[in-house]
Protein backbone atom coordinates (compact mmCIF):
# COMPACT_ATOMS: atom_id res chain seq x y z
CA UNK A 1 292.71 -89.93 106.99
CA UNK A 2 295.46 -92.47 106.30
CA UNK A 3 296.61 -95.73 108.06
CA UNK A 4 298.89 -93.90 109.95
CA UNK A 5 296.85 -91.33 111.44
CA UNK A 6 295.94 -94.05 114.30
CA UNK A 7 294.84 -91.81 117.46
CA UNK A 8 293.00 -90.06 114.90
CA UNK A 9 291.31 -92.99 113.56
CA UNK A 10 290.79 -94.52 117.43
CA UNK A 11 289.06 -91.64 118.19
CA UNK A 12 286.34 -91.75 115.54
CA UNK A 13 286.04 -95.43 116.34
CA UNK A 14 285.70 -94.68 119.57
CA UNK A 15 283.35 -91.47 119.03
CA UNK A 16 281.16 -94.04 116.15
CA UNK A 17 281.06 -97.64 117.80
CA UNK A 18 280.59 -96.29 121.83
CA UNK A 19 279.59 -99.93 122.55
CA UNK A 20 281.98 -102.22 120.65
CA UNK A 21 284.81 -103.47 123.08
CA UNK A 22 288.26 -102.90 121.04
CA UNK A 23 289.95 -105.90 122.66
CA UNK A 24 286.98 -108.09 121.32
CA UNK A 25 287.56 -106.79 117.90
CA UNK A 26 290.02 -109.35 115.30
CA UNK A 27 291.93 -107.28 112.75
CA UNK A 28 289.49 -108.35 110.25
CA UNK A 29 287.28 -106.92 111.31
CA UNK A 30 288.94 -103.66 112.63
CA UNK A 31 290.05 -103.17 109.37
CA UNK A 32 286.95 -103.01 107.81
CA UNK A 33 285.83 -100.62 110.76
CA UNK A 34 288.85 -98.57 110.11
CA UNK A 35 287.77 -98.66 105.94
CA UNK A 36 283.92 -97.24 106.03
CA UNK A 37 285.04 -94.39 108.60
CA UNK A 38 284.41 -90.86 106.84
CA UNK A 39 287.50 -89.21 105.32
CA UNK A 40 289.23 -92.46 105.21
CA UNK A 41 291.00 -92.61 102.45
CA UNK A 42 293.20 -95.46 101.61
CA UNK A 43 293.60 -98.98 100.12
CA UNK A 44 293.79 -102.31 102.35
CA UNK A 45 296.78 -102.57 100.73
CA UNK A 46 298.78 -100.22 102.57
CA UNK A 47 297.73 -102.04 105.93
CA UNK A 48 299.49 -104.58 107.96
CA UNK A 49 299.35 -106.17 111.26
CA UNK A 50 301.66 -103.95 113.20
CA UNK A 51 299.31 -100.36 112.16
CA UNK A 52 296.01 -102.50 113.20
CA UNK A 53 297.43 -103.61 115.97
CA UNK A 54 298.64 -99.53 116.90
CA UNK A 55 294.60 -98.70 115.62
CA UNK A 56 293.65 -101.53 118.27
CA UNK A 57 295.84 -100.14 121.06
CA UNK A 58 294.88 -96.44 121.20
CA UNK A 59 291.31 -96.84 120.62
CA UNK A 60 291.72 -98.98 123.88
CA UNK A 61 293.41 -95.91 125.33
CA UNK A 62 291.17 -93.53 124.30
CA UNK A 63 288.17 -95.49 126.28
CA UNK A 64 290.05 -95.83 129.18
C-alpha cells in the first residue's frame, strides 16, 4: 500500500481500530496509524496534509 491508496488504507483503519473515532484523530497521529498498517509501504516523506486529510475523510465514510 502507498499514500495514495486512501479508501484502501481507510478501510484497514477502519477494519483494525473499530473503536477509534476518525474525526478525533490529529494527522499526527493518523499518520503513524496509517505507517504500522500491514503492507504499508512507504516513507513519511511522501506524505502531506492534503493525502491525510483524504485518509481522514474516507475512513469517516467508510464508518458511516
Amino acid at each position: 500500500m502507498k499514500w495514495t491508496d486512501t479508501l484502501d488504507i481507510a478501510i484497514e483503519l477502519a477494519e483494525r481500530h473499530p473503536d477509534v473515532d476518525p474525526t478525533k484523530v490529529n494527522f499526527v497521529d493518523l499518520m503513524r496509524l496509517v505507517m504500522t498498517l500491514p503492507g504499508f509501504a512507504e516513507s513519511e516523506k511522501h506524505c502531506g496534509e492534503k493525502i491525510l486529510e483524504a485518509i481522514q475523510m474516507a475512513w469517516i465514510e467508510e464508518i458511516e
